[in-house]
PDB file of N, CA and C in Angstrom:
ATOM      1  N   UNK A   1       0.856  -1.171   0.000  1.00  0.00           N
ATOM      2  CA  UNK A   1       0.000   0.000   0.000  1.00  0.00           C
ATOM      3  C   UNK A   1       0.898   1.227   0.000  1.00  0.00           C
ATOM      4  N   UNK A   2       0.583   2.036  -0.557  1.00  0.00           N
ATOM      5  CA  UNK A   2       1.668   3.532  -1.355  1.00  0.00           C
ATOM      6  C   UNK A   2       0.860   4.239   0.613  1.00  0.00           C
ATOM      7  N   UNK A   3       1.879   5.292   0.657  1.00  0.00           N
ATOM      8  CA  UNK A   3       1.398   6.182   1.884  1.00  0.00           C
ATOM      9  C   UNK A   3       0.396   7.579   1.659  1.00  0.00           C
ATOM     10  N   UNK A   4       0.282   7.479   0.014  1.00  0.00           N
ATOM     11  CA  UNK A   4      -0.837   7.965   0.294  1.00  0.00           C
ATOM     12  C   UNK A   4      -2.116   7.127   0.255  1.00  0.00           C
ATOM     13  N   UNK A   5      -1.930   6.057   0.109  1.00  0.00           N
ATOM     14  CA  UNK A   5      -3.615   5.590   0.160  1.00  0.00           C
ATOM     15  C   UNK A   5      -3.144   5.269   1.615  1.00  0.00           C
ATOM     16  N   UNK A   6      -2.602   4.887   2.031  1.00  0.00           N
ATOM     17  CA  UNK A   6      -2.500   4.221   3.914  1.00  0.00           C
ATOM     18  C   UNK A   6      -3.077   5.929   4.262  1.00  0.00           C
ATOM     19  N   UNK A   7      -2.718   6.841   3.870  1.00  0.00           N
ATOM     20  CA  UNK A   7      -3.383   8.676   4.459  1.00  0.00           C
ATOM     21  C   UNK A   7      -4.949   8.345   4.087  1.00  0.00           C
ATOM     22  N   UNK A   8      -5.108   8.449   3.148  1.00  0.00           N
ATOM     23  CA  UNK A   8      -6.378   8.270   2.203  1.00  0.00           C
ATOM     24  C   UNK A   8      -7.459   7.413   3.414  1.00  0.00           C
ATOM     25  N   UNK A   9      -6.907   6.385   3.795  1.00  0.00           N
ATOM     26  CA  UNK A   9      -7.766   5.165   3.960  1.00  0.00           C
ATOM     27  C   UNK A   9      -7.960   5.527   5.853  1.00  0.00           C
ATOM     28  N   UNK A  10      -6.359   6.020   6.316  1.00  0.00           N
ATOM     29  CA  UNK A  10      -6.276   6.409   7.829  1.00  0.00           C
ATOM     30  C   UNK A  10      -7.222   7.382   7.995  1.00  0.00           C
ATOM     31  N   UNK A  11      -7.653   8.503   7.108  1.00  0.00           N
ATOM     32  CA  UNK A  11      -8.580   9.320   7.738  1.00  0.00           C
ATOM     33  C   UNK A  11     -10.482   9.429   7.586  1.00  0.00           C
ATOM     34  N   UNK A  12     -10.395   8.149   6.779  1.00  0.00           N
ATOM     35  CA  UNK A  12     -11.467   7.593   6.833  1.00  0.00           C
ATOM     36  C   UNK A  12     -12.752   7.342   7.986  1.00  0.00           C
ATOM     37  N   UNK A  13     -13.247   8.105   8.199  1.00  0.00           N
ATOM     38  CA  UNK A  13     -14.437   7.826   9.149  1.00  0.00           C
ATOM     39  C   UNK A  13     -15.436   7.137   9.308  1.00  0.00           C
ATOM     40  N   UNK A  14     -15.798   6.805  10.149  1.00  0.00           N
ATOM     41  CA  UNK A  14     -17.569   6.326   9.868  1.00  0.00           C
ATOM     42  C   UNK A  14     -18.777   6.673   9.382  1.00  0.00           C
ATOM     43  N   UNK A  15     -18.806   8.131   9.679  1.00  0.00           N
ATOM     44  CA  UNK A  15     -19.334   9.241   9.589  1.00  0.00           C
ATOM     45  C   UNK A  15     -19.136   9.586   7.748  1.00  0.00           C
ATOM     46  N   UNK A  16     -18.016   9.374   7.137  1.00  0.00           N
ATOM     47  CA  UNK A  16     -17.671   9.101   5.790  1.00  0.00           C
ATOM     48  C   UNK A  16     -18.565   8.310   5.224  1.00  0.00           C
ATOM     49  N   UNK A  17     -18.446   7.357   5.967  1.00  0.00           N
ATOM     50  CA  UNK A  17     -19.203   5.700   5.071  1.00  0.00           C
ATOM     51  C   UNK A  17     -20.522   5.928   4.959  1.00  0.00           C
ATOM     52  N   UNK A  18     -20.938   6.525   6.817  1.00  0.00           N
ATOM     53  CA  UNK A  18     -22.310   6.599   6.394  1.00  0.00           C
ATOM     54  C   UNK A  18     -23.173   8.023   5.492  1.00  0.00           C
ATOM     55  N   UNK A  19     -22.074   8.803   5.118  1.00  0.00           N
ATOM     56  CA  UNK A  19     -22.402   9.617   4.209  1.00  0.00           C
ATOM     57  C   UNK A  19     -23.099   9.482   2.385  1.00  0.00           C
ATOM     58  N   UNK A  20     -21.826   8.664   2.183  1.00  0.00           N
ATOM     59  CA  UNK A  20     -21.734   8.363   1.062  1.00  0.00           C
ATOM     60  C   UNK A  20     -22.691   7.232   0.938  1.00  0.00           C
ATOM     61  N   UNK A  21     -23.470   6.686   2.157  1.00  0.00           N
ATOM     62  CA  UNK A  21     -24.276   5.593   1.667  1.00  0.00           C
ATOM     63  C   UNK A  21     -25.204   6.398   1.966  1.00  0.00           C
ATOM     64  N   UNK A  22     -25.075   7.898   1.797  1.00  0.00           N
ATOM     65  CA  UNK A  22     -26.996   8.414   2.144  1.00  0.00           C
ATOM     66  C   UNK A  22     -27.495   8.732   0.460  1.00  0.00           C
ATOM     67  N   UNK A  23     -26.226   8.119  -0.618  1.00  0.00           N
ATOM     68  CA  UNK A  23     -27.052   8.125  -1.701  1.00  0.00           C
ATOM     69  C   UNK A  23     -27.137   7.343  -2.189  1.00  0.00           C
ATOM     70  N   UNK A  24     -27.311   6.246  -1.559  1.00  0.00           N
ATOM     71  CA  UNK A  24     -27.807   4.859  -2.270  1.00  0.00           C
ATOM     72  C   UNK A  24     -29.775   4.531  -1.937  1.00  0.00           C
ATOM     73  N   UNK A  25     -30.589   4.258  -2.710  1.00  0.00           N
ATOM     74  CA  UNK A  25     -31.435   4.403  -2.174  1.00  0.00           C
ATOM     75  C   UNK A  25     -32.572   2.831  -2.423  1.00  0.00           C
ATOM     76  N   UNK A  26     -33.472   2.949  -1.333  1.00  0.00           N
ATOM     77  CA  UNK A  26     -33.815   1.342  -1.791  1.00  0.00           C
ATOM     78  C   UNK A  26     -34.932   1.609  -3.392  1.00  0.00           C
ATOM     79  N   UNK A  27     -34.695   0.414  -3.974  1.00  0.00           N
ATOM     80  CA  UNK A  27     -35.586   0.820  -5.180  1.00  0.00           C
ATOM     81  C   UNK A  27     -37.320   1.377  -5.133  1.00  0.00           C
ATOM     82  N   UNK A  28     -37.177   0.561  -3.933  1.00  0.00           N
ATOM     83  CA  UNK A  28     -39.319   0.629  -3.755  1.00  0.00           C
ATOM     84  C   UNK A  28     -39.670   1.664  -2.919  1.00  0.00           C
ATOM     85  N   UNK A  29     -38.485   2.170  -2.362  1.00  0.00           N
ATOM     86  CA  UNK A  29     -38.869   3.143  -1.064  1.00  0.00           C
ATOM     87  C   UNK A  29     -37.953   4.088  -1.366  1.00  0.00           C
ATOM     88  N   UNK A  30     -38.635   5.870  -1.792  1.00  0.00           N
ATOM     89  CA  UNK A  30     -38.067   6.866  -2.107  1.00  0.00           C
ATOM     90  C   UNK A  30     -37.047   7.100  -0.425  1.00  0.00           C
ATOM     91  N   UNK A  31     -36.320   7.054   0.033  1.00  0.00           N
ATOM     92  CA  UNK A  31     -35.386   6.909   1.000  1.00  0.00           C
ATOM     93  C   UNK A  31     -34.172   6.328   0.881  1.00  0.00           C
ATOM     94  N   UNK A  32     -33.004   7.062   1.529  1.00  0.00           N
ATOM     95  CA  UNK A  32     -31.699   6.357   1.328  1.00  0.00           C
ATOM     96  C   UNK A  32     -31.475   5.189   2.580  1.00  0.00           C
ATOM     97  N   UNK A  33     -30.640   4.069   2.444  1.00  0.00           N
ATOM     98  CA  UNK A  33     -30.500   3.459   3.045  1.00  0.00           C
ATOM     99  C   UNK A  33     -30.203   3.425   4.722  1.00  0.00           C
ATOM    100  N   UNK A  34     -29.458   4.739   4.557  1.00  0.00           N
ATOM    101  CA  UNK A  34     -28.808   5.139   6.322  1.00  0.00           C
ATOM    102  C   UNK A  34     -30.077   5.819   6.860  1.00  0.00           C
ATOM    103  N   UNK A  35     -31.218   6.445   6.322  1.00  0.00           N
ATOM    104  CA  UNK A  35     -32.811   6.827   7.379  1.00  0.00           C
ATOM    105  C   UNK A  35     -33.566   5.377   7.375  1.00  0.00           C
ATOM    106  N   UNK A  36     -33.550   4.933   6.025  1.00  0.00           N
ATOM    107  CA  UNK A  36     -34.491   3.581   6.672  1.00  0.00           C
ATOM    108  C   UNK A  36     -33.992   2.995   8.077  1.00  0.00           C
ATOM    109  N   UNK A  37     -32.529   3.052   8.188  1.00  0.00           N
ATOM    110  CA  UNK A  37     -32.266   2.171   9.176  1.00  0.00           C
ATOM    111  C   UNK A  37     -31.495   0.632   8.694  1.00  0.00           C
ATOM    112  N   UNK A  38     -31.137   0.686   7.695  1.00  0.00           N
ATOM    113  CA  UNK A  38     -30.885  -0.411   7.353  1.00  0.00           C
ATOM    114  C   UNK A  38     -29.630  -1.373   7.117  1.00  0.00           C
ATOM    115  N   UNK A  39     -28.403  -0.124   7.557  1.00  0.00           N
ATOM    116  CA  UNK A  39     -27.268  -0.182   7.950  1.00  0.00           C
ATOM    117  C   UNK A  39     -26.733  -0.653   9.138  1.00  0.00           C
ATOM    118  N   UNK A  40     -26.527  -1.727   9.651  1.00  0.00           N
ATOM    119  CA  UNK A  40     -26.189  -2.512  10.862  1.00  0.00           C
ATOM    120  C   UNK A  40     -25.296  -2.000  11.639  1.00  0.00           C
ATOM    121  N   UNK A  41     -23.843  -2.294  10.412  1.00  0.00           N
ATOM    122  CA  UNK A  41     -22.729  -2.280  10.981  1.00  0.00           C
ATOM    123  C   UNK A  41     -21.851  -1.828   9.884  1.00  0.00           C
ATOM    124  N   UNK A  42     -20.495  -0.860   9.973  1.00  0.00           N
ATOM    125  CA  UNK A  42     -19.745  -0.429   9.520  1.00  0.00           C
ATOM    126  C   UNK A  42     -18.346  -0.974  10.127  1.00  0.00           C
ATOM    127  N   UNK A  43     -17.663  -1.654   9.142  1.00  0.00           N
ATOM    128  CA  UNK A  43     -15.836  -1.735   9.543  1.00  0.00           C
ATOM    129  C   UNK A  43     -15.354  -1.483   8.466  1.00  0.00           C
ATOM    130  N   UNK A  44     -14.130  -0.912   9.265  1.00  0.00           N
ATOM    131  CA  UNK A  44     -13.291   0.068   8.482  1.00  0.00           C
ATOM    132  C   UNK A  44     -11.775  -0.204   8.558  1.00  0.00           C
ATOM    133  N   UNK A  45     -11.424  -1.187   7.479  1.00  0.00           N
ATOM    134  CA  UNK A  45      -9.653  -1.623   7.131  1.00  0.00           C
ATOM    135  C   UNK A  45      -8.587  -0.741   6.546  1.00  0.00           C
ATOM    136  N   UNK A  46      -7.328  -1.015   6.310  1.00  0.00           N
ATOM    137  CA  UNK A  46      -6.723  -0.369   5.647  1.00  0.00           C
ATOM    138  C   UNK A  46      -7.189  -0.816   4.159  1.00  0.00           C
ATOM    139  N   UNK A  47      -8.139   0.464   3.270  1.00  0.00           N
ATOM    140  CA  UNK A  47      -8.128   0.314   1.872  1.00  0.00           C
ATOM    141  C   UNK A  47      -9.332  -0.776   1.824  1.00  0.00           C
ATOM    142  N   UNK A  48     -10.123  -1.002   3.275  1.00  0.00           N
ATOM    143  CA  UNK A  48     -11.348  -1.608   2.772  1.00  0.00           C
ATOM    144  C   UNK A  48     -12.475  -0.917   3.817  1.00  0.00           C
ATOM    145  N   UNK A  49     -13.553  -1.406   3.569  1.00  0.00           N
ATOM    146  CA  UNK A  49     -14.734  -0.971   4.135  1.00  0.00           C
ATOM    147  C   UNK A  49     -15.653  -2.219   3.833  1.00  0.00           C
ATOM    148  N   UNK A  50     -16.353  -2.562   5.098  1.00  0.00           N
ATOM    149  CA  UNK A  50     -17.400  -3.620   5.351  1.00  0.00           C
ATOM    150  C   UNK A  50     -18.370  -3.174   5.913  1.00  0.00           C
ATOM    151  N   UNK A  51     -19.718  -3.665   5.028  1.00  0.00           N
ATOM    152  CA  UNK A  51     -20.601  -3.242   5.649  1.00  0.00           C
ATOM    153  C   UNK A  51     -21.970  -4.895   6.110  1.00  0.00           C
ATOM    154  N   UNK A  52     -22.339  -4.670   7.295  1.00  0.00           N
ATOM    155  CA  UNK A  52     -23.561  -5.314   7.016  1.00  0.00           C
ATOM    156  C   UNK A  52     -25.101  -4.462   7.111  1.00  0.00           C
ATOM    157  N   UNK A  53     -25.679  -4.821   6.545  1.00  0.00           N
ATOM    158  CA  UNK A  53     -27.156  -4.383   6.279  1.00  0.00           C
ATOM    159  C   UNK A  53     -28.225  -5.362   6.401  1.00  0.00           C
ATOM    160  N   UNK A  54     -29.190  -5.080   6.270  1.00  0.00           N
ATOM    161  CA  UNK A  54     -30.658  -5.904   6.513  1.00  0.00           C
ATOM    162  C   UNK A  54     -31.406  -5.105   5.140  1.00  0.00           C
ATOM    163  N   UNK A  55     -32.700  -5.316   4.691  1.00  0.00           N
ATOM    164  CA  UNK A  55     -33.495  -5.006   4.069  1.00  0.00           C
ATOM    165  C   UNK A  55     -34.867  -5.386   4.768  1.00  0.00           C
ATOM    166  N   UNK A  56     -35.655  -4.152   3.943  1.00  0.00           N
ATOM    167  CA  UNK A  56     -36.978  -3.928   4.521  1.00  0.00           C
ATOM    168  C   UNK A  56     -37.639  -5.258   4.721  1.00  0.00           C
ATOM    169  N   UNK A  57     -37.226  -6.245   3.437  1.00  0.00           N
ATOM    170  CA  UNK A  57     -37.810  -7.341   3.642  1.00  0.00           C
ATOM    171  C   UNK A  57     -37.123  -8.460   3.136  1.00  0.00           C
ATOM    172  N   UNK A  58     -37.600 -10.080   3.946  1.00  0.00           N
ATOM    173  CA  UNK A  58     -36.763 -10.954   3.390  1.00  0.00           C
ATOM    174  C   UNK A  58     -37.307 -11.444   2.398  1.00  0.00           C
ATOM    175  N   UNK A  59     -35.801 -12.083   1.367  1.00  0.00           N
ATOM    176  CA  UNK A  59     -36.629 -12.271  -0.081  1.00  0.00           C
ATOM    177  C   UNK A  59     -36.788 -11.291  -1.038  1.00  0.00           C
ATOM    178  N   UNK A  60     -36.417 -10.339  -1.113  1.00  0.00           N
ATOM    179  CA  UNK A  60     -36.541  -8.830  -1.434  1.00  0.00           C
ATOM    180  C   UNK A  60     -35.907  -9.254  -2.519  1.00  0.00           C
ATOM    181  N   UNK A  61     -36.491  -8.639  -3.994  1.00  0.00           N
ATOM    182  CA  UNK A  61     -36.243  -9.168  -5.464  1.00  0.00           C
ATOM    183  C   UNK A  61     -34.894  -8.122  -5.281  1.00  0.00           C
ATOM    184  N   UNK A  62     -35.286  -7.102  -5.200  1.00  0.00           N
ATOM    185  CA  UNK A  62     -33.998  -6.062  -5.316  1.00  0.00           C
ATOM    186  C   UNK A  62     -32.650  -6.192  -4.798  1.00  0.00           C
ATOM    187  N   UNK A  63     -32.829  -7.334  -3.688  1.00  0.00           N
ATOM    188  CA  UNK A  63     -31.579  -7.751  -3.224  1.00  0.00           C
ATOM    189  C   UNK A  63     -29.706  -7.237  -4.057  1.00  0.00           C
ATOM    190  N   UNK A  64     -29.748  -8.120  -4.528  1.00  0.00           N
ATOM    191  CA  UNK A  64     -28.788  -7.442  -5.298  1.00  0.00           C
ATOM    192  C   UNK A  64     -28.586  -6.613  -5.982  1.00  0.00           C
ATOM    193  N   UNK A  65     -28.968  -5.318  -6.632  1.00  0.00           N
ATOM    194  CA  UNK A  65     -29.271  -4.006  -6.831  1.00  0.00           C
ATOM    195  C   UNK A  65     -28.723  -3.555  -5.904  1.00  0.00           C
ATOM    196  N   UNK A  66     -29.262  -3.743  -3.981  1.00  0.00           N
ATOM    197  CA  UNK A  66     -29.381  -2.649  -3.363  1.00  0.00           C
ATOM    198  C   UNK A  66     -27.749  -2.755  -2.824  1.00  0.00           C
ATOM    199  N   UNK A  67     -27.418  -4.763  -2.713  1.00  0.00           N
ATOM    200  CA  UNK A  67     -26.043  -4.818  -2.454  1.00  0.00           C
ATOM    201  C   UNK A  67     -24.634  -3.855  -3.819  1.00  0.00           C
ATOM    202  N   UNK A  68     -25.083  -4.208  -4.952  1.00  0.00           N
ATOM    203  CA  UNK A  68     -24.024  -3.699  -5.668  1.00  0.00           C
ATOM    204  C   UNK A  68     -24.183  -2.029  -5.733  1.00  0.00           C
ATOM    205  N   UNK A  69     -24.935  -1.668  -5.542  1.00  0.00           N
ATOM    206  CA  UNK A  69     -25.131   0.139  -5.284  1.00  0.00           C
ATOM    207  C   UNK A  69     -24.569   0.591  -4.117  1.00  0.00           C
ATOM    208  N   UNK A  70     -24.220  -0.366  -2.926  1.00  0.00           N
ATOM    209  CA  UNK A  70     -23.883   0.229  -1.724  1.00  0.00           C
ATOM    210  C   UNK A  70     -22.163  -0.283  -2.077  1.00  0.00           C
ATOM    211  N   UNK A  71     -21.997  -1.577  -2.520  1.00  0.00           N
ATOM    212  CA  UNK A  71     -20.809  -1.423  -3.074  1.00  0.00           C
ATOM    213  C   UNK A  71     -20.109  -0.606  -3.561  1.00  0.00           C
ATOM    214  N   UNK A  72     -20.336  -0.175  -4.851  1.00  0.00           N
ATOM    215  CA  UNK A  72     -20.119   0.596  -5.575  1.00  0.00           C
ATOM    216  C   UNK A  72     -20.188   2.252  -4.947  1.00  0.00           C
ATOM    217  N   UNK A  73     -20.793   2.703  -4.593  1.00  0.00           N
ATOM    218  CA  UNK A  73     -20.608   3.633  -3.460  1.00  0.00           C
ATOM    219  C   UNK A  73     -19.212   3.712  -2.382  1.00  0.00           C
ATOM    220  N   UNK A  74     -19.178   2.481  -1.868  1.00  0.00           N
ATOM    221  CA  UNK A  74     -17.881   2.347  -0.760  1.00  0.00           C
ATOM    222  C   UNK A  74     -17.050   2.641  -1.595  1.00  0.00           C
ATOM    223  N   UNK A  75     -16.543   2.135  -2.859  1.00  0.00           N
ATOM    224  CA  UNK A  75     -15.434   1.991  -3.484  1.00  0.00           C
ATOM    225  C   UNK A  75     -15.037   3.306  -3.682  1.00  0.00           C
ATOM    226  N   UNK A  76     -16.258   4.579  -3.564  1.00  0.00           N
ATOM    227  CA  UNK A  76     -16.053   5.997  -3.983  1.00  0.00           C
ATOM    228  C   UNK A  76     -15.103   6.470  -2.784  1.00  0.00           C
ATOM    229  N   UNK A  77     -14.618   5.803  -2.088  1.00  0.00           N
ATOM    230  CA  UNK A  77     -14.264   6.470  -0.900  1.00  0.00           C
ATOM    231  C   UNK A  77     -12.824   6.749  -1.289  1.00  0.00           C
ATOM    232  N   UNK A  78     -12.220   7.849  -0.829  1.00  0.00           N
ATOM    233  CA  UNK A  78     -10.572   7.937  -0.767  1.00  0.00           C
ATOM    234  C   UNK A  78      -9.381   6.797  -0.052  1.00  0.00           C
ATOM    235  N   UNK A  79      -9.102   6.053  -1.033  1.00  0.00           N
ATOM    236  CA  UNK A  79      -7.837   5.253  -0.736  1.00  0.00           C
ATOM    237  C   UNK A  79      -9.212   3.719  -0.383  1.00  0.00           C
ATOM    238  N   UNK A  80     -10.409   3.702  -0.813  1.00  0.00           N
ATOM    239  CA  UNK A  80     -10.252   2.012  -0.315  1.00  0.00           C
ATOM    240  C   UNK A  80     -10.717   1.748  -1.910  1.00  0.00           C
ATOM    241  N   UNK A  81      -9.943  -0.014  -1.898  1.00  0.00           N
ATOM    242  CA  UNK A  81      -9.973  -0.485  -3.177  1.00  0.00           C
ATOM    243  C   UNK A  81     -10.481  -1.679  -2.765  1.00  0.00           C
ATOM    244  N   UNK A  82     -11.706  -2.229  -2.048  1.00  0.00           N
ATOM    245  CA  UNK A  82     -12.191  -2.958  -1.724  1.00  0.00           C
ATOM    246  C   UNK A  82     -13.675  -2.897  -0.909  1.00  0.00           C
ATOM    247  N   UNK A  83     -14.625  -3.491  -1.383  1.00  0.00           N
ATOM    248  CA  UNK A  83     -15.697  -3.102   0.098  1.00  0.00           C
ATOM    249  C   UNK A  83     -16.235  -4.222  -0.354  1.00  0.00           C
ATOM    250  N   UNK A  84     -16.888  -4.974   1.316  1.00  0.00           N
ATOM    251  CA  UNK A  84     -17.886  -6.040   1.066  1.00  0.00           C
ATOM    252  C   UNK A  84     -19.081  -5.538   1.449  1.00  0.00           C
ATOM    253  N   UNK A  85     -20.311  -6.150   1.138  1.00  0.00           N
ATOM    254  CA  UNK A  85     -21.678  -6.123   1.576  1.00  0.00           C
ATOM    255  C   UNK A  85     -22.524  -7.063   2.620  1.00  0.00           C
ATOM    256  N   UNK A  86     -22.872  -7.285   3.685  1.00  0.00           N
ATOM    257  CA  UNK A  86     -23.355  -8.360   4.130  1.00  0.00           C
ATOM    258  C   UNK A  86     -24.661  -8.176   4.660  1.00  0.00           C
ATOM    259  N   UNK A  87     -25.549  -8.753   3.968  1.00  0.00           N
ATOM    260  CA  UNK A  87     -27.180  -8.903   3.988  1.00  0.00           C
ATOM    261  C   UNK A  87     -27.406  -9.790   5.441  1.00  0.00           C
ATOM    262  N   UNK A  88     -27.619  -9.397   6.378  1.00  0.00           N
ATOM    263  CA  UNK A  88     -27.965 -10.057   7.809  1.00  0.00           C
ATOM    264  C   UNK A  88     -29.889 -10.004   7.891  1.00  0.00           C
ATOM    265  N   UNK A  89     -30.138 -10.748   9.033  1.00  0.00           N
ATOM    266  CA  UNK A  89     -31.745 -10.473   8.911  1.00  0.00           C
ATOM    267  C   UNK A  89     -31.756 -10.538  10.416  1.00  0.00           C
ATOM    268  N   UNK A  90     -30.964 -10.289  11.113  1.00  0.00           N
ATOM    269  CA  UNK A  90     -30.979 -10.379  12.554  1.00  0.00           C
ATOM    270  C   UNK A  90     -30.471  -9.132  13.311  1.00  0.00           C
ATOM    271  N   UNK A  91     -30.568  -8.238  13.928  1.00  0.00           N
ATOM    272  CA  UNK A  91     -32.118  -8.293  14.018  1.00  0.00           C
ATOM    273  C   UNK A  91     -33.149  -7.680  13.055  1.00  0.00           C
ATOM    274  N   UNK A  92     -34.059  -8.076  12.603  1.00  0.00           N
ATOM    275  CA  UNK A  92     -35.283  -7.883  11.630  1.00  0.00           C
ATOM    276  C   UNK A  92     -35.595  -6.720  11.574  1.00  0.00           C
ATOM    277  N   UNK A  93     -35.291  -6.296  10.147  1.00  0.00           N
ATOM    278  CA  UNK A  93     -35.660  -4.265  10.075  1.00  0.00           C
ATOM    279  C   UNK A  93     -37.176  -4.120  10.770  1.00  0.00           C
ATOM    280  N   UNK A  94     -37.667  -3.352  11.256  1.00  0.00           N
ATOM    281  CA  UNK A  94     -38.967  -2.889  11.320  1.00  0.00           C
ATOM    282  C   UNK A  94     -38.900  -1.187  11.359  1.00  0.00           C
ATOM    283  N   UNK A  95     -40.025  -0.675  10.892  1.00  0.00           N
ATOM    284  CA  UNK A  95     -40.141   1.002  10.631  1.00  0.00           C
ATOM    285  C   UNK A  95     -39.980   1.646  11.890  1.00  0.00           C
ATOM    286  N   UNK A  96     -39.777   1.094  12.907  1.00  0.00           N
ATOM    287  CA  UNK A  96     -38.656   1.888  13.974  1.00  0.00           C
ATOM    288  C   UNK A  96     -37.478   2.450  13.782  1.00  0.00           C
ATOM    289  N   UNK A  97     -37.039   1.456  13.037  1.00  0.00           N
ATOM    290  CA  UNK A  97     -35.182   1.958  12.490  1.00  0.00           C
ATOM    291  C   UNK A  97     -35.463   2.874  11.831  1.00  0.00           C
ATOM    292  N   UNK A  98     -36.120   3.409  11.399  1.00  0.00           N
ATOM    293  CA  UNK A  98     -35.956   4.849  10.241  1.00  0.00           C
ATOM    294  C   UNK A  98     -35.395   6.370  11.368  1.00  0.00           C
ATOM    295  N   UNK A  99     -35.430   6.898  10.675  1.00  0.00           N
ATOM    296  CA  UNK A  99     -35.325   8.144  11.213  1.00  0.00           C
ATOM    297  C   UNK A  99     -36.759   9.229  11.111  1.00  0.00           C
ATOM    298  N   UNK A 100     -36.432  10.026  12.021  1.00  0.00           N
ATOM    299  CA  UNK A 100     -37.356  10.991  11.681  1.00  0.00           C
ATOM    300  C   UNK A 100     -37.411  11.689  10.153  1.00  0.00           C
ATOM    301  N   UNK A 101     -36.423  11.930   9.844  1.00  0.00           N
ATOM    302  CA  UNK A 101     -36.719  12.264   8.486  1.00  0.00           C
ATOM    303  C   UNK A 101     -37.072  11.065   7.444  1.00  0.00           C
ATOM    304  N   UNK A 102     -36.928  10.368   7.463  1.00  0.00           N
ATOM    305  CA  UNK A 102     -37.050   9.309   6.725  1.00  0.00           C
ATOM    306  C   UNK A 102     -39.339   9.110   6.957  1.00  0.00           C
ATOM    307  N   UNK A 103     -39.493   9.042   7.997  1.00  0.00           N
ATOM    308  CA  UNK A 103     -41.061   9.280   8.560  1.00  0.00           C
ATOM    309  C   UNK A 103     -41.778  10.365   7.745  1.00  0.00           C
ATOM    310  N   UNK A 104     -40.895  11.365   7.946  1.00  0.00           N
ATOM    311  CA  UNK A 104     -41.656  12.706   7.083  1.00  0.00           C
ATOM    312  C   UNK A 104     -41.753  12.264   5.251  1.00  0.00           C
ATOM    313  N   UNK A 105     -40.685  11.990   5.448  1.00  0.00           N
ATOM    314  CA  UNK A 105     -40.339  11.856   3.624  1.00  0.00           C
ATOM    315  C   UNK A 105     -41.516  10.577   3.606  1.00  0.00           C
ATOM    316  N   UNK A 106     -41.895   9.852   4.316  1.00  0.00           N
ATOM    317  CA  UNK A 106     -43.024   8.992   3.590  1.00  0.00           C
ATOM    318  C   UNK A 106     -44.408   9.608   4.479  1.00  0.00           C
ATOM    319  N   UNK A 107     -44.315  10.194   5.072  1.00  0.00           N
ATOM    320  CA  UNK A 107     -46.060  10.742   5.553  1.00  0.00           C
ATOM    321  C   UNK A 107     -46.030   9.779   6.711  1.00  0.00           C
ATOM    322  N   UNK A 108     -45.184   9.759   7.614  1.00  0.00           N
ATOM    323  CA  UNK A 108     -45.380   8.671   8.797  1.00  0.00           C
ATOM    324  C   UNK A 108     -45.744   9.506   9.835  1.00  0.00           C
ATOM    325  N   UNK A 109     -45.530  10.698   9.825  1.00  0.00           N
ATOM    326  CA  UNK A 109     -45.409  11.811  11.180  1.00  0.00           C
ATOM    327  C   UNK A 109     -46.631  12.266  10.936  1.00  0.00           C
TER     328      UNK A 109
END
C-alpha cells in the first residue's frame, strides 16, 4: 500500500461511510438506506470498508441491486480499493429503524 492511500484510507471515518451511503437508495422506497435504518454495521480496514445491512424485507427481489449500489458507493471512498456487503436479517428491520426524516419523507409523522 503507497502512503498515500495508507493517508487516504487512515482518515477515513464512519461518519464518511455513512455519508456516502446516504445516496444509495432502496428501489421501492423513495429513502436512502442510512434513514431507513438499514445499515447494521460499519468496519473500516486499511483500503477496505465492510458493511452489514438488513433489508426492509426478506426475499426482497432487489436484493442485489441494493447490495451492488452500496458497493459501488464504498469503493467511492478515498484510498479504499475494496468493500464487502453483508445482507444479515438479525435483528429484523422494522419502521422503527428509520429516522425521523425518513417518517416525514413517507407521511409517517
Amino acid at each position: 500500500m503507497t502512503e498515500e492511500a495508507q493517508a487516504a484510507t487512515a482518515t477515513i471515518k464512519e461518519e464518511d461511510v455513512y455519508q456516502v451511503l446516504r445516496e444509495c437508495y432502496d428501489p421501492e422506497i423513495p429513502v436512502n438506506v442510512v434513514d431507513l435504518g438499514l445499515i447494521y454495521e460499519v468496519a473500516i480496514q486499511p483500503q477496505r470498508v465492510d458493511v452489514k445491512m438488513t433489508l426492509t424485507a426478506m426475499g426482497c427481489p432487489m436484493a442485489g441491486e441494493v447490495m451492488t449500489d452500496v458497493r459501488e458507493h464504498l469503493l467511492r471512498l478515498p484510498g479504499i480499493e475494496d468493500a464487502g456487503v453483508e445482507i444479515v436479517y438479525d435483528p429484523p428491520w422494522t419502521p422503527e429503524r428509520m429516522t425521523e426524516d425518513a417518517r416525514w419523507e413517507l407521511g409517517m409523522v
